[in-house]
Protein backbone atom coordinates (compact mmCIF):
# COMPACT_ATOMS: atom_id res chain seq x y z
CA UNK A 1 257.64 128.30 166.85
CA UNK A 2 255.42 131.06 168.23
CA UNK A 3 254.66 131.46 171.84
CA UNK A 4 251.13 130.17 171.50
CA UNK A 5 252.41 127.24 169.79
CA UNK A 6 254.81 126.38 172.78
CA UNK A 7 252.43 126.50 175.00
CA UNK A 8 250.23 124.34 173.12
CA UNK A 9 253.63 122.09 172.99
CA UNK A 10 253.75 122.20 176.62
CA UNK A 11 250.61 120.45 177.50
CA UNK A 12 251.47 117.71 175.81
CA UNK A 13 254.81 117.47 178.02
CA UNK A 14 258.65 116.54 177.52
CA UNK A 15 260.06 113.23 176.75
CA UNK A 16 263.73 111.73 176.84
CA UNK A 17 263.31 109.81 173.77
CA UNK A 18 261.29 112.26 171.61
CA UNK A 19 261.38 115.55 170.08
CA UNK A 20 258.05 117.66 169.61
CA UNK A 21 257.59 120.46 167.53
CA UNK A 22 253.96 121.63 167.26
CA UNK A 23 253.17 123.52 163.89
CA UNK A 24 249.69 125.21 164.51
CA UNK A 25 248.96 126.48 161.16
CA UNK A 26 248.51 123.18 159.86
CA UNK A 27 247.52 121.04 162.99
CA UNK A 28 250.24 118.81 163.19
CA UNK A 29 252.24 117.67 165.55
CA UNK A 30 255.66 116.51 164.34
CA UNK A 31 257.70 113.91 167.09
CA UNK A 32 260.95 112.78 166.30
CA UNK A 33 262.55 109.80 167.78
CA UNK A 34 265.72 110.11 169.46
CA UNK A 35 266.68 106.73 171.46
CA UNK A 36 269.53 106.40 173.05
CA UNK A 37 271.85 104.79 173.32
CA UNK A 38 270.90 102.84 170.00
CA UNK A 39 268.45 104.36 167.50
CA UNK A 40 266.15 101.26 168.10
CA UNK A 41 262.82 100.78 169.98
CA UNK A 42 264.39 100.76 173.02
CA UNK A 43 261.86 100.16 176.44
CA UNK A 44 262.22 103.71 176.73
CA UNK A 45 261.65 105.14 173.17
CA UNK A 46 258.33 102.88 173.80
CA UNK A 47 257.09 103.93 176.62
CA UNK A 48 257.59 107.75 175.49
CA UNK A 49 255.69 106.97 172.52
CA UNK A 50 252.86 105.27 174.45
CA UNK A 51 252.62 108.46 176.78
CA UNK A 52 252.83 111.24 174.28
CA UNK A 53 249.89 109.31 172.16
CA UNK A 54 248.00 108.73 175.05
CA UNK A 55 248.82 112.68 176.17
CA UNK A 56 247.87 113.79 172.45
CA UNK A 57 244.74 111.87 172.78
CA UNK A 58 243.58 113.15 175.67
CA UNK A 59 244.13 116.77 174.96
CA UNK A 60 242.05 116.02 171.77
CA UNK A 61 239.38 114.78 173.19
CA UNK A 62 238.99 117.47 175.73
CA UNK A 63 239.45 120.16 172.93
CA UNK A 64 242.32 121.79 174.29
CA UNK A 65 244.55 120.91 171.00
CA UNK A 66 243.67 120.83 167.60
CA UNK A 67 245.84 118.33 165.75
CA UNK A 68 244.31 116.95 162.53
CA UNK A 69 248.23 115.06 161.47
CA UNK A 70 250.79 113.54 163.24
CA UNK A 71 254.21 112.94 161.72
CA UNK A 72 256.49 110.25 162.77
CA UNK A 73 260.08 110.97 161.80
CA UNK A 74 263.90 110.57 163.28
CA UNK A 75 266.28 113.24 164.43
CA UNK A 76 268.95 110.72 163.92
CA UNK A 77 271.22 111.24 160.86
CA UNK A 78 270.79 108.84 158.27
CA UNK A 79 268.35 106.37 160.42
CA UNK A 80 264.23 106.71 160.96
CA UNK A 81 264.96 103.29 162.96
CA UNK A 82 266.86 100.47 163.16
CA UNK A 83 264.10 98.10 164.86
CA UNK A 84 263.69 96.20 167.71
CA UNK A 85 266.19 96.02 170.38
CA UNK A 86 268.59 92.97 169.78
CA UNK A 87 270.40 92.87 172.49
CA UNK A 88 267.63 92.85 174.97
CA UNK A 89 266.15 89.86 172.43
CA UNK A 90 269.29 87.87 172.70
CA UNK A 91 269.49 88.15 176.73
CA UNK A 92 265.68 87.21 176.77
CA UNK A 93 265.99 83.82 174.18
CA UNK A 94 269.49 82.94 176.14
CA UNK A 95 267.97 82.71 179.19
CA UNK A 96 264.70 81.03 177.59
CA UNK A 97 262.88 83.91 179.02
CA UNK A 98 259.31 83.88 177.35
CA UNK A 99 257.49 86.99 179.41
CA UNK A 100 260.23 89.02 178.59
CA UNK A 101 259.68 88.31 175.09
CA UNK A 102 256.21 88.82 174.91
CA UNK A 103 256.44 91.95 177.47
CA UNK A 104 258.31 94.01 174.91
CA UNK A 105 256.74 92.05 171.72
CA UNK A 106 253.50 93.73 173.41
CA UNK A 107 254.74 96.80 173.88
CA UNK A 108 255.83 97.16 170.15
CA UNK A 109 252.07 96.53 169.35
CA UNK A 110 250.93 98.74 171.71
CA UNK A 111 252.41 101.69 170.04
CA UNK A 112 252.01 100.59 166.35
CA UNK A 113 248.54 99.84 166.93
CA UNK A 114 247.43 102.84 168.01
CA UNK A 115 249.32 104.83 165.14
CA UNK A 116 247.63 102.50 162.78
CA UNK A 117 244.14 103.16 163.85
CA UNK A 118 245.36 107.07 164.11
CA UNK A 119 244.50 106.77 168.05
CA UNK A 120 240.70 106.38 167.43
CA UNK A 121 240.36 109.84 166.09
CA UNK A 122 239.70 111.86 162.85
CA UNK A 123 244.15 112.24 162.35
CA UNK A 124 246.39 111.30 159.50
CA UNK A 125 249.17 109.70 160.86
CA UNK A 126 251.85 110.61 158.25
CA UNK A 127 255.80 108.24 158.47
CA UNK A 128 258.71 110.12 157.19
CA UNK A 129 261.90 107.89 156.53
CA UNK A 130 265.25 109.88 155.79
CA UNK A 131 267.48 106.94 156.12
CA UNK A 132 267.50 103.73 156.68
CA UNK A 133 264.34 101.86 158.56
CA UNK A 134 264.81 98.49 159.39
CA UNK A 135 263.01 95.20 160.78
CA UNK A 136 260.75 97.52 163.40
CA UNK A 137 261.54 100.65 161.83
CA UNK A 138 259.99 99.57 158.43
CA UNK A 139 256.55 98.50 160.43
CA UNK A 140 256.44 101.58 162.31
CA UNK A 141 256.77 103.08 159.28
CA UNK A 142 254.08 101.08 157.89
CA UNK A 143 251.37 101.72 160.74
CA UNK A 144 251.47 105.36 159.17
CA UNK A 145 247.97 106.17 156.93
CA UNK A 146 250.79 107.34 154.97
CA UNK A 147 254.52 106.83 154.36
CA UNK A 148 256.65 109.73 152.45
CA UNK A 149 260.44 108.74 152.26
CA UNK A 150 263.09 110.19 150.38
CA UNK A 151 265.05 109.01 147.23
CA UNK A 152 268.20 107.63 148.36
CA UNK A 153 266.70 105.69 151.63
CA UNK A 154 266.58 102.11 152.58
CA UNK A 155 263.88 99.69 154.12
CA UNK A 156 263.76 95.99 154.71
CA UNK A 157 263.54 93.18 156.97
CA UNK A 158 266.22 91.60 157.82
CA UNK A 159 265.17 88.88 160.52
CA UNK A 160 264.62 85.85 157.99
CA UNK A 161 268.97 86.44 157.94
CA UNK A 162 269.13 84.86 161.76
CA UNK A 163 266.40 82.85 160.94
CA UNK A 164 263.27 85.09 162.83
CA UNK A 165 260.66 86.85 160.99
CA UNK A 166 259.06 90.28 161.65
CA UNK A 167 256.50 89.75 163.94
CA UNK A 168 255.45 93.48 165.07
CA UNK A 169 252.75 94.12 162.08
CA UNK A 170 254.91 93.52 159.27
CA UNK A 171 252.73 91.00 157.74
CA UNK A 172 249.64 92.18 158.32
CA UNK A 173 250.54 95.92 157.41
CA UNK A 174 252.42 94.37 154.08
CA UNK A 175 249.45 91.80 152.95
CA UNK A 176 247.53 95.29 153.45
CA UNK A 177 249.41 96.89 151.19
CA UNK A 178 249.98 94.75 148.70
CA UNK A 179 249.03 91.05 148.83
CA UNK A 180 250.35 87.86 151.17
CA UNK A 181 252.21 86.69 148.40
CA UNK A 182 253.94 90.18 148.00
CA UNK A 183 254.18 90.43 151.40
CA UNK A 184 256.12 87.28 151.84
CA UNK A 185 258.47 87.98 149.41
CA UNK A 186 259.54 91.37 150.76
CA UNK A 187 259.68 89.60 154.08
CA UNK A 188 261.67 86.74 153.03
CA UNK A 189 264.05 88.48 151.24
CA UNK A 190 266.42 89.46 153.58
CA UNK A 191 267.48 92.19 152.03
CA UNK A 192 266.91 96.19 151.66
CA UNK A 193 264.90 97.77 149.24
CA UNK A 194 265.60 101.41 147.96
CA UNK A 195 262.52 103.78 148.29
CA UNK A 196 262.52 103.79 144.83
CA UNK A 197 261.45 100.47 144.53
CA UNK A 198 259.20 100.25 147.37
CA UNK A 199 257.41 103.35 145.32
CA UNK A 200 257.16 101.28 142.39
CA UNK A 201 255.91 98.56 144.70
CA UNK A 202 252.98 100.75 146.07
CA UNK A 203 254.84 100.21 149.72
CA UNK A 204 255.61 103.88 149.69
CA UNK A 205 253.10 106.53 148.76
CA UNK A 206 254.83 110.01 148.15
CA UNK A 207 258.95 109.88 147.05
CA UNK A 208 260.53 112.87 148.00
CA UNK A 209 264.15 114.32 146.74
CA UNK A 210 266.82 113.94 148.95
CA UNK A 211 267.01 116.20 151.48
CA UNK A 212 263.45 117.41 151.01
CA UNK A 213 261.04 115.18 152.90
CA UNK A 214 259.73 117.77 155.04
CA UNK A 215 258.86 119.88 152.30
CA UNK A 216 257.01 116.72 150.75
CA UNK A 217 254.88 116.55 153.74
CA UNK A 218 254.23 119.95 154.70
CA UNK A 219 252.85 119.41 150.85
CA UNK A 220 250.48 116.16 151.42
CA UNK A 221 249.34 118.37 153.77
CA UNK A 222 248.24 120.78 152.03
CA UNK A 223 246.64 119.10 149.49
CA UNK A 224 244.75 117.01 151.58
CA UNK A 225 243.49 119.79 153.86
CA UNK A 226 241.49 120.71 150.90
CA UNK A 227 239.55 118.09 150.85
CA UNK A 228 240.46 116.09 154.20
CA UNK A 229 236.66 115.28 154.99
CA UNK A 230 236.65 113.08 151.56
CA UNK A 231 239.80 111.91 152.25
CA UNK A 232 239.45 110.86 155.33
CA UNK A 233 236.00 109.12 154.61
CA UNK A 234 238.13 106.79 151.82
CA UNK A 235 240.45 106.19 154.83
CA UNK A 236 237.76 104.78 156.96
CA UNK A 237 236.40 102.79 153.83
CA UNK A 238 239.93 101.32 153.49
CA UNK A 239 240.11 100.45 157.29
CA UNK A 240 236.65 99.33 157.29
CA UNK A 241 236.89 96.95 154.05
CA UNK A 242 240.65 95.63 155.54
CA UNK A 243 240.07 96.24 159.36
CA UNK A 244 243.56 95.94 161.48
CA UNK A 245 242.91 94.49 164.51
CA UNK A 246 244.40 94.42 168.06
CA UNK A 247 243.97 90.61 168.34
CA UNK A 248 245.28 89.73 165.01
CA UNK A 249 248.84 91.52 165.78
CA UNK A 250 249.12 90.31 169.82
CA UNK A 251 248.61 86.69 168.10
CA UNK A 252 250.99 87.01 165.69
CA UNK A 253 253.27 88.49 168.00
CA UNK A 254 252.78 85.14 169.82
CA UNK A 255 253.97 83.14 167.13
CA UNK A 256 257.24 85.66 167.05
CA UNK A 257 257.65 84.50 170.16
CA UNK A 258 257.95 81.31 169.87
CA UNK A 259 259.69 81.37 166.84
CA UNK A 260 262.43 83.86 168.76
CA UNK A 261 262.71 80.73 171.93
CA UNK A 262 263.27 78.11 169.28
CA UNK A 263 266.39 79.69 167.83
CA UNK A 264 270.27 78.38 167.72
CA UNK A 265 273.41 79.70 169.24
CA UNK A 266 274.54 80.06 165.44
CA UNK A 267 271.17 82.04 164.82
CA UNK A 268 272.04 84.48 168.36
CA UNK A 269 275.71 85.15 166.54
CA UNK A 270 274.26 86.03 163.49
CA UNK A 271 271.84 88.95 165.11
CA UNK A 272 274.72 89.79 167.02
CA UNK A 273 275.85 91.15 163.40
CA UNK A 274 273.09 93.11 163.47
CA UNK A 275 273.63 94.31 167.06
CA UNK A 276 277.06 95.53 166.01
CA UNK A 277 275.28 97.94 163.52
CA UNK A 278 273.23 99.34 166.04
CA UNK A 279 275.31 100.43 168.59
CA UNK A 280 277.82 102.41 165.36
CA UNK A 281 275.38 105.68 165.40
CA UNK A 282 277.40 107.76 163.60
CA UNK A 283 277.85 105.75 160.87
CA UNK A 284 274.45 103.31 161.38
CA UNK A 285 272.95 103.76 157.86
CA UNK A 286 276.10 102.20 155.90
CA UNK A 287 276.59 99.89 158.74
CA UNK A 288 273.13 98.63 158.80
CA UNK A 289 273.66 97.68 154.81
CA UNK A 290 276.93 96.32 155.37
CA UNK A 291 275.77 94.04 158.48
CA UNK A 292 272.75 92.87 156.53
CA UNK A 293 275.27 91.48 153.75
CA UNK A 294 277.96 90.10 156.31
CA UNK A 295 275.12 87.94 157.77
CA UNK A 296 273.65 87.12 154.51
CA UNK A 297 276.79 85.69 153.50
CA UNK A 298 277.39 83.74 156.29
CA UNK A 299 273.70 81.95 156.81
């Protein structure tokens, strides 16, 4: 990275959770997500995501950065992300704690919202998965205009297996995609999907070969910088023809809610499976498979 382009960096600022490279050629930003101690959307991953898109937009708007993509990716091995944060959902439903619940339920929508809607600016918000994305790692990955994932990696939802459903945008961003029946199915499932067959699907736009995502974005990119004000123009046609809203997610997020208060003791063991995965980071993509089939087996 030159020296201009860490100065540029600079402005934007430093976060725990995240790691920025700035690539000015190309006007992209690239943030990684690095949560600790769980490669989940931790409060803290949040909250850095929050303030670095509310830094980028700013600097934007004042035209002291040019970004025209931003990249969402992981510098975890073998995990983009593992969703939301388990634990902190079991402590909230065991103690019947409902504004906990819908604190962090918010918070999730706060962030995926604004990627979806590319923070009310001319940007391509680009996903890379490397890995395994699961329950809120899929939808982030979803809120992306586009996702690119490489052969080899591993989406799904797996909350229907303790008897929840994905209530950050995976429905909506899903039904989008594809259609509510589609949608349903994928959601129901309870099981991962290769990103082979999510290509197939139409879930994922661009499959890359193992080991070279990056390469397959720094690629989108340059294709569609040749002709990124048409492109960009059928983006807002798609948005404006299918418009995401902010009130359609926080409601559905308050049926999660509910649905998360109303479950068992047998249903809290069961994510505990799940729980278990996340917390093994060095070996969280063939744990996350492996939980996902313990728990199957024993709804």
């Amino acid at each position: 990275m030159t020296a201009a382009a860490k100065q540029d960096l600079s402005r934007i600022g430093q976060f725990a959770n995240l790691i920025l490279e700035y690539r000015p050629a190309e006007e992209t930003v690239w943030y990684a997500m690095h949560a600790r101690p769980r490669p989940c959307f931790t409060p803290d991953l949040l909250a850095d995501i929050a303030a670095f898109q509310n830094r980028v937009e700013t600097l934007i708007r004042s035209g002291a950065l040019s970004v025209s993509y931003l990249v969402l990716h992981s510098r975890v091995p073998g995990v983009f992300n593992l969703g939301g944060d388990l634990d902190r959902f079991r402590r909230h439903i065991a103690e019947g704690d409902r504004a906990g619940l819908a604190a962090y339920a918010k918070a999730c929508i706060d962030v995926l919202y604004a990627n979806a809607i590319h923070l009310h600016l001319p940007l391509t918000t680009i996903s890379l998965v490397q890995g395994s994305a699961l329950g809120g790692g899929f939808e982030a990955a979803l809120s992306s205009s586009v996702l690119i994932a490489e052969k080899g990696s591993e989406m799904g939802l797996p909350e229907i297996l303790f008897n929840l459903f994905p209530g950050m945008g995976a429905y909506s961003l899903l039904s989008r995609k594809l259609d509510a029946r589609r949608a349903e199915a994928l959601i129901t499932a309870g099981r991962l999907y290769s990103a082979e067959e999510l290509f197939e699907m139409g879930v994922v736009d661009v499959l890359a070969e193992p080991g070279e995502g990056e390469q397959a974005v720094a690629e989108y990119i340059r294709l569609h910088r040749r002709a990124a004000n048409g492109r960009r123009a059928v983006e807002r046609v798609r948005e404006y023809l299918n418009p995401l809203t902010y009130e359609e997610l926080i409601d559905i997020a308050e049926i999660w809610v509910d649905a998360a208060l109303n479950l068992t003791s047998r249903d809290l063991r069961l994510m505990g499976k799940l729980v278990a995965a996340q917390n093994r980071l060095g070996e969280a993509a063939p744990a996350a498979k492996q939980t996902m089939e313990v728990v199957s087996s024993r709804r």
